[in-house]
C-alpha atoms as a PDB file:
ATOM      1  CA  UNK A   1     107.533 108.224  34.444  1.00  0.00           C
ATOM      2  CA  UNK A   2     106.166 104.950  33.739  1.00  0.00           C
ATOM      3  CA  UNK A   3     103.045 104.379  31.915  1.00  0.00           C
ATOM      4  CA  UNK A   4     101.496 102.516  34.662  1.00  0.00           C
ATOM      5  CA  UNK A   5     102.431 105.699  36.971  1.00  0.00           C
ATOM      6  CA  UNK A   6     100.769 108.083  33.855  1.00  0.00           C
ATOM      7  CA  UNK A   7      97.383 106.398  34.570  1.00  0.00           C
ATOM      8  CA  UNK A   8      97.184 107.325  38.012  1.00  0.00           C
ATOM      9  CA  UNK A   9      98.615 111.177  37.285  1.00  0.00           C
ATOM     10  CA  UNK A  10      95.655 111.148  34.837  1.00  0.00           C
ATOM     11  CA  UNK A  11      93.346 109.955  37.218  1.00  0.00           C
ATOM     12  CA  UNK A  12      91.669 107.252  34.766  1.00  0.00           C
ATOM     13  CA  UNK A  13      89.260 104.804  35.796  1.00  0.00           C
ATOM     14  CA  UNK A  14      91.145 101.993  35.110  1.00  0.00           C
ATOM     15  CA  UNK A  15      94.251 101.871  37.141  1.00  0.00           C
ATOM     16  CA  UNK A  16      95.161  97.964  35.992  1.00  0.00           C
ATOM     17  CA  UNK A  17      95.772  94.732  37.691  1.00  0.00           C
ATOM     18  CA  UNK A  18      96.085  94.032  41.337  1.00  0.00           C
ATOM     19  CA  UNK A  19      96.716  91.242  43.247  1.00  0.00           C
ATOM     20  CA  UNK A  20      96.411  91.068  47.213  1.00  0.00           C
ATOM     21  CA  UNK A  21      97.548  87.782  49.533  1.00  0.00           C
ATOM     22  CA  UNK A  22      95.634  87.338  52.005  1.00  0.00           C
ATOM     23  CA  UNK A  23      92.077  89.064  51.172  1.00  0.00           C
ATOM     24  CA  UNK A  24      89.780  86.888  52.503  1.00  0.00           C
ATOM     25  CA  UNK A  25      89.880  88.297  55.822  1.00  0.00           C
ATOM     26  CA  UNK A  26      90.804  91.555  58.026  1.00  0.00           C
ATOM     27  CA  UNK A  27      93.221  94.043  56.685  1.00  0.00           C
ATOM     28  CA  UNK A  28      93.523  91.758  52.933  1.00  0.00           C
ATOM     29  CA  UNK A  29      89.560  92.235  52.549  1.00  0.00           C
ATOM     30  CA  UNK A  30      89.632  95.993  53.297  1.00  0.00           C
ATOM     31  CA  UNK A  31      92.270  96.355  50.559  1.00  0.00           C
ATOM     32  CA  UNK A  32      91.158  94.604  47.618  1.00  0.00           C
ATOM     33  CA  UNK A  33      87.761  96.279  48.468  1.00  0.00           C
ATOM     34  CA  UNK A  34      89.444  99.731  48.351  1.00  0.00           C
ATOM     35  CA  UNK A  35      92.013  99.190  45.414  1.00  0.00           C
ATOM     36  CA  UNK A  36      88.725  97.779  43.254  1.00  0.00           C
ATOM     37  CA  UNK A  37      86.594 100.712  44.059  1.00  0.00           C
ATOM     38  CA  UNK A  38      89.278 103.181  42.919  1.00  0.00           C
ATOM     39  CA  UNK A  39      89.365 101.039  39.618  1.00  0.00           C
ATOM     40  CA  UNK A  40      91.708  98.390  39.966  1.00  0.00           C
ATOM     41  CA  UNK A  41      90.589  95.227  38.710  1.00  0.00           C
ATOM     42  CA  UNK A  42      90.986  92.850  41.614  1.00  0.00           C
ATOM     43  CA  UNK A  43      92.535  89.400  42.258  1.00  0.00           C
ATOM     44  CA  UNK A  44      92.435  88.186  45.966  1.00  0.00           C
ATOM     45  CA  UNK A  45      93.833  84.851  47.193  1.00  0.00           C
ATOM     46  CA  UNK A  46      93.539  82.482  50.052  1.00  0.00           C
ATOM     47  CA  UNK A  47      94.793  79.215  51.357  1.00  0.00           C
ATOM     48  CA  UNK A  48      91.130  77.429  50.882  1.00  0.00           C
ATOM     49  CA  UNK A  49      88.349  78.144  49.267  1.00  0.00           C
ATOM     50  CA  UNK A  50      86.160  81.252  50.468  1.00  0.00           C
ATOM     51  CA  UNK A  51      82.006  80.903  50.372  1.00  0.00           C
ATOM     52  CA  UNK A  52      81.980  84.667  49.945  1.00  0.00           C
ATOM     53  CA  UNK A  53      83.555  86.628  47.367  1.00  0.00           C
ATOM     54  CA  UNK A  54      83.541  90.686  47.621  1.00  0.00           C
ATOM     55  CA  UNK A  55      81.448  91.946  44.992  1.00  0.00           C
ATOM     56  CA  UNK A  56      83.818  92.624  41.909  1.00  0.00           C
ATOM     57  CA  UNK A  57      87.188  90.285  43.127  1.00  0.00           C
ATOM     58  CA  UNK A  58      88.034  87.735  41.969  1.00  0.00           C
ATOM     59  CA  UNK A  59      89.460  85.393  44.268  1.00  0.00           C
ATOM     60  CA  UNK A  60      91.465  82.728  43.800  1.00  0.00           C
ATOM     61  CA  UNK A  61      93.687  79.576  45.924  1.00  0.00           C
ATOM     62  CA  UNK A  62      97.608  80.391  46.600  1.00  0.00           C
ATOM     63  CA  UNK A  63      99.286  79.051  49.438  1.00  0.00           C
ATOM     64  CA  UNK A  64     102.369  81.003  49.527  1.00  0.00           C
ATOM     65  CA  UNK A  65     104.844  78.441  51.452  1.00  0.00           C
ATOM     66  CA  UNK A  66     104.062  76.113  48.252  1.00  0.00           C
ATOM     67  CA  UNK A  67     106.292  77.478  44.999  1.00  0.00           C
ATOM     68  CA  UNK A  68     104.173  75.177  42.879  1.00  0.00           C
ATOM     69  CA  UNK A  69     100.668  76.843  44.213  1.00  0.00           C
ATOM     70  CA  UNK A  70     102.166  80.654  43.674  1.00  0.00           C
ATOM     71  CA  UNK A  71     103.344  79.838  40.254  1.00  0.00           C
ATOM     72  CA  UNK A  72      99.814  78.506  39.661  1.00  0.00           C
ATOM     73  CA  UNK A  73      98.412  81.607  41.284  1.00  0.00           C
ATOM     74  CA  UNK A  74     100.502  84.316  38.750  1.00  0.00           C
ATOM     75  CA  UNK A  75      99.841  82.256  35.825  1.00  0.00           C
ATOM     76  CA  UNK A  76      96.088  81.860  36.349  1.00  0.00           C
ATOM     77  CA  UNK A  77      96.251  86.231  36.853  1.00  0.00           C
ATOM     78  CA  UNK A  78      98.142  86.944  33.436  1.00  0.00           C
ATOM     79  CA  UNK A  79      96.081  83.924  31.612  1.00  0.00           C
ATOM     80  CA  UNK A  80      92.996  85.987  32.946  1.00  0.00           C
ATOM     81  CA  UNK A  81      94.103  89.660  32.725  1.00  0.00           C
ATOM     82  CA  UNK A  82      97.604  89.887  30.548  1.00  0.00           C
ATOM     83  CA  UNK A  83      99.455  91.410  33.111  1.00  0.00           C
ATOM     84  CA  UNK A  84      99.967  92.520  36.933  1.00  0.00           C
ATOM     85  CA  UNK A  85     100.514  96.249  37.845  1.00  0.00           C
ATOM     86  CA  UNK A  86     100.154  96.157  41.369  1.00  0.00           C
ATOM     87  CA  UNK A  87     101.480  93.170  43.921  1.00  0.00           C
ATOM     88  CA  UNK A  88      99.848  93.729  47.799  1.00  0.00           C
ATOM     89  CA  UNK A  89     101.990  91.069  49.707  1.00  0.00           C
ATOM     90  CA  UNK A  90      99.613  90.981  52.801  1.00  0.00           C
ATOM     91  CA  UNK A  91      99.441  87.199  53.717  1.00  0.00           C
ATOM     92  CA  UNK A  92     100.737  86.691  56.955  1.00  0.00           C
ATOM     93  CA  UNK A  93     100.971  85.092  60.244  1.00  0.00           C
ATOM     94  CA  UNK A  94     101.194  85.696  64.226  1.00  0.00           C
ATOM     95  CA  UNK A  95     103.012  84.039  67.403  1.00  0.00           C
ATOM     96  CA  UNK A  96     102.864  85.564  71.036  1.00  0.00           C
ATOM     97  CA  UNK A  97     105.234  84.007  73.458  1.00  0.00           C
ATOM     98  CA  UNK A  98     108.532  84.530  75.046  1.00  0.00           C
ATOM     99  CA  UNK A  99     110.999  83.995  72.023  1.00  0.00           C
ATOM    100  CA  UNK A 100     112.556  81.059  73.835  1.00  0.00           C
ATOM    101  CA  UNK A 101     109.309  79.509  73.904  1.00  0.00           C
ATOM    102  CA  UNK A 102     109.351  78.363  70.317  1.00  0.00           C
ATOM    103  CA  UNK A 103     111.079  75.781  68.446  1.00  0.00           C
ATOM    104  CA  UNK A 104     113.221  76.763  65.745  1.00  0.00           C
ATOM    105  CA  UNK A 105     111.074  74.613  63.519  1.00  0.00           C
ATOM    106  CA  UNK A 106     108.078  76.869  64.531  1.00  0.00           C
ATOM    107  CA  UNK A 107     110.258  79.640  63.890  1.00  0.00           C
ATOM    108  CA  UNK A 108     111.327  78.585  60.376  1.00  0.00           C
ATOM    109  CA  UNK A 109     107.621  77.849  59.808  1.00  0.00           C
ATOM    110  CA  UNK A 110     106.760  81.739  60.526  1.00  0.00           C
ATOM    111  CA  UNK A 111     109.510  83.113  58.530  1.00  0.00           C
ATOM    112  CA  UNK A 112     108.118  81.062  55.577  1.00  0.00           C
ATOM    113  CA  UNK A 113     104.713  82.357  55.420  1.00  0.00           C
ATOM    114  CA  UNK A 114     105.609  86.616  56.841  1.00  0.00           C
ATOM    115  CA  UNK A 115     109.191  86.503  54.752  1.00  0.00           C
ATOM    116  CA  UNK A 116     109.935  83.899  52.327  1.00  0.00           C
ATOM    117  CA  UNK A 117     106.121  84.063  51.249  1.00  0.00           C
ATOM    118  CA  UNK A 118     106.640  87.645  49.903  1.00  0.00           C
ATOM    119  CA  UNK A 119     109.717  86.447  48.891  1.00  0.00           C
ATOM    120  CA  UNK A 120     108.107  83.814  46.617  1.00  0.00           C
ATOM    121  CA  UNK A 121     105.298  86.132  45.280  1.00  0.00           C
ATOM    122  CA  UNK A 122     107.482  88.723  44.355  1.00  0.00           C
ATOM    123  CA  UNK A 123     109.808  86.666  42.664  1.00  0.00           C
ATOM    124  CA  UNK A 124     106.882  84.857  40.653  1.00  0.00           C
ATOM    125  CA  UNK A 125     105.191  88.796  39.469  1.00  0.00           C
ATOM    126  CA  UNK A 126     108.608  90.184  38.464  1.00  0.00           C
ATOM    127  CA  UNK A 127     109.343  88.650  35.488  1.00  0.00           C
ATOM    128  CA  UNK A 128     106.022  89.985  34.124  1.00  0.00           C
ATOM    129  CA  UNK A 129     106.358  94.102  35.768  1.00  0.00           C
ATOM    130  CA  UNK A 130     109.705  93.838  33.851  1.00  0.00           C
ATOM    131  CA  UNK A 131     108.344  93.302  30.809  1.00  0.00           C
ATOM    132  CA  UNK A 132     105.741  95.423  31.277  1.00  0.00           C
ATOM    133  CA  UNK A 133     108.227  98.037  32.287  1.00  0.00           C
ATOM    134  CA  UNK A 134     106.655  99.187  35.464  1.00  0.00           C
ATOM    135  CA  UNK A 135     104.594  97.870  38.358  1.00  0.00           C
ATOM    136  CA  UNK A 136     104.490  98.497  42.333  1.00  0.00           C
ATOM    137  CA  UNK A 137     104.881  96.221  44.854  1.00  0.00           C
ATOM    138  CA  UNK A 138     102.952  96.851  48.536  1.00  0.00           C
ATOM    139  CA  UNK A 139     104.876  94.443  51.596  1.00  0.00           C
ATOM    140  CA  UNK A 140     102.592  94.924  54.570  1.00  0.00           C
ATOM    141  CA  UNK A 141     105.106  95.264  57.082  1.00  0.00           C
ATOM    142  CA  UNK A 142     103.993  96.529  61.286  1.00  0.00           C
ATOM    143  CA  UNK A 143     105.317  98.852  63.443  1.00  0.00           C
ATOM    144  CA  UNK A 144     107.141  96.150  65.051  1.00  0.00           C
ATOM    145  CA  UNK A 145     109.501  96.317  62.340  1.00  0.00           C
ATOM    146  CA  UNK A 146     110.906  99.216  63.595  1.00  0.00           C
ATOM    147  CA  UNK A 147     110.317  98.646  67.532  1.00  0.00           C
ATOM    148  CA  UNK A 148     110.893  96.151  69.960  1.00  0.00           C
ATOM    149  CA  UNK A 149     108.486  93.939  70.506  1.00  0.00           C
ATOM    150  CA  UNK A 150     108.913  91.535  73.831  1.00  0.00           C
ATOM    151  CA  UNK A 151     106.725  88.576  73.468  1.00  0.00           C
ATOM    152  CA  UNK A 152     106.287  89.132  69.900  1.00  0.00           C
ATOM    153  CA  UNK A 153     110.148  88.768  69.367  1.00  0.00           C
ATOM    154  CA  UNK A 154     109.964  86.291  66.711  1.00  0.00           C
ATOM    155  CA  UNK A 155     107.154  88.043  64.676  1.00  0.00           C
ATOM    156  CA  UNK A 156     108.901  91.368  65.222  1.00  0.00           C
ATOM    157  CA  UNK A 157     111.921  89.363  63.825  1.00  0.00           C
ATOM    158  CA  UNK A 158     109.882  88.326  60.353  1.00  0.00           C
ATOM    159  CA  UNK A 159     108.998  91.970  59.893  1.00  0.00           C
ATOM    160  CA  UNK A 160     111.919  94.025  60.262  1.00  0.00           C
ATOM    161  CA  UNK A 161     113.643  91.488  57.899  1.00  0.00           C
ATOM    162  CA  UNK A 162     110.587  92.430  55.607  1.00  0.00           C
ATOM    163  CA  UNK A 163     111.753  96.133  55.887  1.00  0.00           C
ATOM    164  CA  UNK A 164     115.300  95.228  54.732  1.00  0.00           C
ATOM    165  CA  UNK A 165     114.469  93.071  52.011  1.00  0.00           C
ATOM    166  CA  UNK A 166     111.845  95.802  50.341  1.00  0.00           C
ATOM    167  CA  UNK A 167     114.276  98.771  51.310  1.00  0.00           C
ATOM    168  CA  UNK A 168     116.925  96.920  49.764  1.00  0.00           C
ATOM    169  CA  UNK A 169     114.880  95.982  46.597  1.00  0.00           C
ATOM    170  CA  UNK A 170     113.105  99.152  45.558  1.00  0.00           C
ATOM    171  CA  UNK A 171     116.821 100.299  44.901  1.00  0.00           C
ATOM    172  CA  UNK A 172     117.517  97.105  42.715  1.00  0.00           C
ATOM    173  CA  UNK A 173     113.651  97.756  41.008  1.00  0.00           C
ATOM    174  CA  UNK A 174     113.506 101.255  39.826  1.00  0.00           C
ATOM    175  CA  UNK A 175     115.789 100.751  37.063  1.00  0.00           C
ATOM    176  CA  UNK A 176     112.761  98.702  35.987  1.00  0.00           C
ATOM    177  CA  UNK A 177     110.264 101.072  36.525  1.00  0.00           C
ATOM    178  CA  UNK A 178     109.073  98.723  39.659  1.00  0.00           C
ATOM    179  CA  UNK A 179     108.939 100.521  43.491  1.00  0.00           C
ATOM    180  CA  UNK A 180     108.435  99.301  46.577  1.00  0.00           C
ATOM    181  CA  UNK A 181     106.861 100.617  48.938  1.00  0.00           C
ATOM    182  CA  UNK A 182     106.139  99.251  52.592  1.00  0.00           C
ATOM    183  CA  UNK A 183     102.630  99.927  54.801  1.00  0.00           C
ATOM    184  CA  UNK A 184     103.333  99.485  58.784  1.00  0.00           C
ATOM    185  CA  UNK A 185     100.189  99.556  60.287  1.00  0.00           C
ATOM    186  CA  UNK A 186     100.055  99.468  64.146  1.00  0.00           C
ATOM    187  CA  UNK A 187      97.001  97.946  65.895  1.00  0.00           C
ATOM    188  CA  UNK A 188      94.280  97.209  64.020  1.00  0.00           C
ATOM    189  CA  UNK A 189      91.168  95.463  65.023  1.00  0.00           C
ATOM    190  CA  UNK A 190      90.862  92.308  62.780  1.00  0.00           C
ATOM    191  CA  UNK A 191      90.861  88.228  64.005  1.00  0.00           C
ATOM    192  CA  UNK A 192      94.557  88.964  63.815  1.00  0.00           C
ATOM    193  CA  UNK A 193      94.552  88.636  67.990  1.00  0.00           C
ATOM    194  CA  UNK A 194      92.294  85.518  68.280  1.00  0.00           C
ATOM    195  CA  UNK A 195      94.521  84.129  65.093  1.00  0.00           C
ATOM    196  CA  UNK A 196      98.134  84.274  66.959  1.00  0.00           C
ATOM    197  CA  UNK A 197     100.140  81.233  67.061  1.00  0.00           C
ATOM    198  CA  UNK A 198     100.632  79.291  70.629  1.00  0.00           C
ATOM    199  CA  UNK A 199     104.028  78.855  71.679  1.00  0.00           C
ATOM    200  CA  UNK A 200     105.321  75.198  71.096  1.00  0.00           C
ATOM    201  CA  UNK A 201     107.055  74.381  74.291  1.00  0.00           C
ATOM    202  CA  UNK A 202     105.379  76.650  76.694  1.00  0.00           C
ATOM    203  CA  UNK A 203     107.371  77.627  79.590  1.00  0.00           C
ATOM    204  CA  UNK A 204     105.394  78.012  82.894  1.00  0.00           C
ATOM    205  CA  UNK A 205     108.282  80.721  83.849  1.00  0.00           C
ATOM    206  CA  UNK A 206     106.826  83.369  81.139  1.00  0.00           C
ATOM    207  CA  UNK A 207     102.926  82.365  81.949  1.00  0.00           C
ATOM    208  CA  UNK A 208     102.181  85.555  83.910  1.00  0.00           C
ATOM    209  CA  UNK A 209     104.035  88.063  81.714  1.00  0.00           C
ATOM    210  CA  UNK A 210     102.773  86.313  78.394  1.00  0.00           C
ATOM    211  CA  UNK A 211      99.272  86.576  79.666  1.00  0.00           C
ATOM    212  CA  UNK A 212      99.785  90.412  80.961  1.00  0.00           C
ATOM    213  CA  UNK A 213     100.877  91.034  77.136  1.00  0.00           C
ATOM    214  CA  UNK A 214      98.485  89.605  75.505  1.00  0.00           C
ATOM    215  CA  UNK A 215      96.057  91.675  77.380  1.00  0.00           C
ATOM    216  CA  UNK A 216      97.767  94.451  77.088  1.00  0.00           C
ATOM    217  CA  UNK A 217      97.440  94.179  72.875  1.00  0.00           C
ATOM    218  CA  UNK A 218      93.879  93.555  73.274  1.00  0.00           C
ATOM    219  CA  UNK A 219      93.205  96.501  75.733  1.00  0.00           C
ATOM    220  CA  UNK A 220      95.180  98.673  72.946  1.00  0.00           C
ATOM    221  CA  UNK A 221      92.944  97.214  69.893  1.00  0.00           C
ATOM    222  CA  UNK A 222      90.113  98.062  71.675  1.00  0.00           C
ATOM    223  CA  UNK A 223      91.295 101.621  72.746  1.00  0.00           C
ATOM    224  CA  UNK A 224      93.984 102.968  69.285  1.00  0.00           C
ATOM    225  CA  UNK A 225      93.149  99.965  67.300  1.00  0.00           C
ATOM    226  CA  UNK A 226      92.304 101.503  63.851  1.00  0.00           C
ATOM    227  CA  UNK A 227      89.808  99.477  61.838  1.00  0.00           C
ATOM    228  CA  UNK A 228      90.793  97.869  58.203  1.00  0.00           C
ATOM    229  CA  UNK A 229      89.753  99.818  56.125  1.00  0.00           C
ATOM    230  CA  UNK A 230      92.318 102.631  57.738  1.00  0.00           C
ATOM    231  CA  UNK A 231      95.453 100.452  56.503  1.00  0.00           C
ATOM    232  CA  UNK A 232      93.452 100.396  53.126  1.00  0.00           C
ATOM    233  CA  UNK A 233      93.376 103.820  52.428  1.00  0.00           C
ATOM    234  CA  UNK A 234      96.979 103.998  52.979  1.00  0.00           C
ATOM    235  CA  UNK A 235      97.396 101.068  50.683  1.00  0.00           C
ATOM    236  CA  UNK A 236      95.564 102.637  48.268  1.00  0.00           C
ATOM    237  CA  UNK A 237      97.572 105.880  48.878  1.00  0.00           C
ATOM    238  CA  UNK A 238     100.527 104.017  48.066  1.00  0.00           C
ATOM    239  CA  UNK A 239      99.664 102.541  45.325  1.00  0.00           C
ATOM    240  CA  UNK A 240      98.422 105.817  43.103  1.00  0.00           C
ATOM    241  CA  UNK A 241     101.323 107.787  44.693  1.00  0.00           C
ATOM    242  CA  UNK A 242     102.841 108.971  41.365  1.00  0.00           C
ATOM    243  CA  UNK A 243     106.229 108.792  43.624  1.00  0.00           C
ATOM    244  CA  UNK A 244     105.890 106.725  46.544  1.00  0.00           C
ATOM    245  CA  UNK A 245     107.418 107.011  49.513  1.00  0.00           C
ATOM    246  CA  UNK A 246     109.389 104.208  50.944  1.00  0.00           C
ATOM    247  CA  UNK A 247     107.267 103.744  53.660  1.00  0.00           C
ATOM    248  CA  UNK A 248     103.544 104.586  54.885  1.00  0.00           C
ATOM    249  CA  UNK A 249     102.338 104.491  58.190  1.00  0.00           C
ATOM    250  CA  UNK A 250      98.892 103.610  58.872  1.00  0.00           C
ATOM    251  CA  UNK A 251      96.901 105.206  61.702  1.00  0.00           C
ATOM    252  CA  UNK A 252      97.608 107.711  63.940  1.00  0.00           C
ATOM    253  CA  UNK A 253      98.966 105.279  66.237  1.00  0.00           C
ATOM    254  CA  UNK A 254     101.593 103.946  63.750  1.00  0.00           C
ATOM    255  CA  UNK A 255     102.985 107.533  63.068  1.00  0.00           C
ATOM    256  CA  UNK A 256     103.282 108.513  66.641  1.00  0.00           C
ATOM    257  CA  UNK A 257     105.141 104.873  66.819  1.00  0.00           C
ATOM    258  CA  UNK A 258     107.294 106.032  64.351  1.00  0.00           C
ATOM    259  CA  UNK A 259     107.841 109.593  65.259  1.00  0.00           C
ATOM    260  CA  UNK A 260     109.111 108.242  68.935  1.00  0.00           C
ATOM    261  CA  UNK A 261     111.225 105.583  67.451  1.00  0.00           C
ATOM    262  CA  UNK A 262     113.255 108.367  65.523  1.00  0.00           C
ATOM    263  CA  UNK A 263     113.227 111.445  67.944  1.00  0.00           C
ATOM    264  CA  UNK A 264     112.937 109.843  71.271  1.00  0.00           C
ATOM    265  CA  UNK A 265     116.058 109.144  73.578  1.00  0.00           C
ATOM    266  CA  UNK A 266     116.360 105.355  73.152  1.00  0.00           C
ATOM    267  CA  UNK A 267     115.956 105.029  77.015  1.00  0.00           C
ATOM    268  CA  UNK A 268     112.939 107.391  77.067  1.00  0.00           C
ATOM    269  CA  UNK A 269     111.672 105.000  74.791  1.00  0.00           C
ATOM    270  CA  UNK A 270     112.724 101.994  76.233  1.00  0.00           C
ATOM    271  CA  UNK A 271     110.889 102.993  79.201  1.00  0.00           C
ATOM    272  CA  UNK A 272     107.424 103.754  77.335  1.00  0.00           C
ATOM    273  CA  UNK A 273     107.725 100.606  75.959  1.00  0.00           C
ATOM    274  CA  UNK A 274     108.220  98.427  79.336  1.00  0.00           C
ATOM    275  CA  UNK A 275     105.202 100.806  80.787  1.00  0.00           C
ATOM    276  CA  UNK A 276     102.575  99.851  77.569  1.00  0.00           C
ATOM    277  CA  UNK A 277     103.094  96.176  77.965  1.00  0.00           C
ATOM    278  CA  UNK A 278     102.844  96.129  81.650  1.00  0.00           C
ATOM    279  CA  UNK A 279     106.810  95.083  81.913  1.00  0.00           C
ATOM    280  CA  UNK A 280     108.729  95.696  85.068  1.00  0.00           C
ATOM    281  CA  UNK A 281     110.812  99.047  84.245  1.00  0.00           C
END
């Protein structure tokens, strides 16, 4: 067992270094919030400036499309604290439309911040967990990386390539004493809706459907949607899990998501999921 992983057993105060993407907002907020009142000591980032820090994190600038503003980010955190125990890759972005609807340059520009931005992050902490010897790495991932997810195809697309990538490296990490673990929350009520991405060719042939999804997401935030702070409790879980699971699902919608996707006949569930965002089955 690692000694980072002998701290949490032991249940001390100070659990080491964290640092979330994305905390200035929504789900990112909730965590580094949660992970500093169990006794992390926080870092947060965000792509400007913030007027309000949470009491006790320290947040700093990383834009993580830019390689030069990530490797400023991870050097300014081991300058400061010495090392990084815990990575929270939660940065990310959203686009509703019918896939065909985008450009492949609006594509490439999602993939950069929900993919290749973990991809930079990670790649700019390991060198450091190595030496150290042990660390954990959080990807927030969705439930749409294990379902379908019409009018969300290219989003859904960015996170089940998220799943591969951290299933895939937690076996090339633990050799290290690194794991990685990945959090699929379902809906959760943050500015995530009023935050998607627009299409950039929209196609009048998908207005009617496009519209009946996106209400159908917001009718489901407002009736399952779990609040932040649910997804940070299972953040939190999985980062003092002395052995982690490979995957966590947040909220009781997210494990009955899951539990379908694995035990349900595939056109049982196809149906279901034609019927919940008003698609003709």
């Amino acid at each position: 067992m690692s000694a980072f992983n002998r701290e949490l057993v032991a249940g001390k105060a100070d659990l080491g270094v964290a640092l979330v993407t994305g905390a200035s907002t929504g789900i990112g907020r909730a965590t580094a919030k949660a992970l500093k009142d169990a006794g992390f000591r926080v870092f947060g980032t965000s792509r400007r400036p913030v007027s309000e820090s949470p009491d006790g994190i320290t947040m700093l600038i990383g834009d993580v499309t830019d390689d030069a503003s990530v490797a400023k980010l991870v050097d300014e955190v081991i300058a400061d604290a010495g090392r990084i125990d815990l990575l929270v890759n939660n940065a990310g972005v959203g686009l509703l439309g019918g896939a065909e609807e985008s450009s492949i340059a609006q594509a490439q520009a999602l993939f950069d911040v929900n993919l290749f931005g973990v991809l930079r992050v990670t790649n700019a902490v390991l060198p450091t967990m190595r030496r150290q010897a042990s660390g954990r790495i959080i990807n927030m991932s969705s439930v749409m990386g294990l379902i379908p997810a019409p009018y969300l195809a290219l989003y859904a697309s960015t996170k089940h390539a998220l799943e591969g990538y951290s299933e895939s490296l937690d076996h090339e990490l633990r050799a290290f004493g690194i794991r990685v673990v990945l959090v699929e929350p379902a809906y959760t009520r943050t500015l995530f809706e009023d935050n998607l991405t627009t299409p950039d060719r929209l196609l009048d042939v998908y207005d009617l459907v496009r519209d009946g999804a996106k209400a159908a997401m917001r009718e489901a935030m407002q009736q399952v949607g779990d609040v932040p702070e649910v997804v940070a409790e299972t953040v939190l879980k999985a980062a003092t899990a002395a052995v982690p699971r490979r995957r966590y699902a947040a909220g009781k919608k997210a494990r009955q998501t899951s539990f379908l996707r694995r035990f349900v006949p595939e056109a049982a569930f196809d149906k279901s999921l034609r019927k919940e965002m008003r698609l003709p089955v």
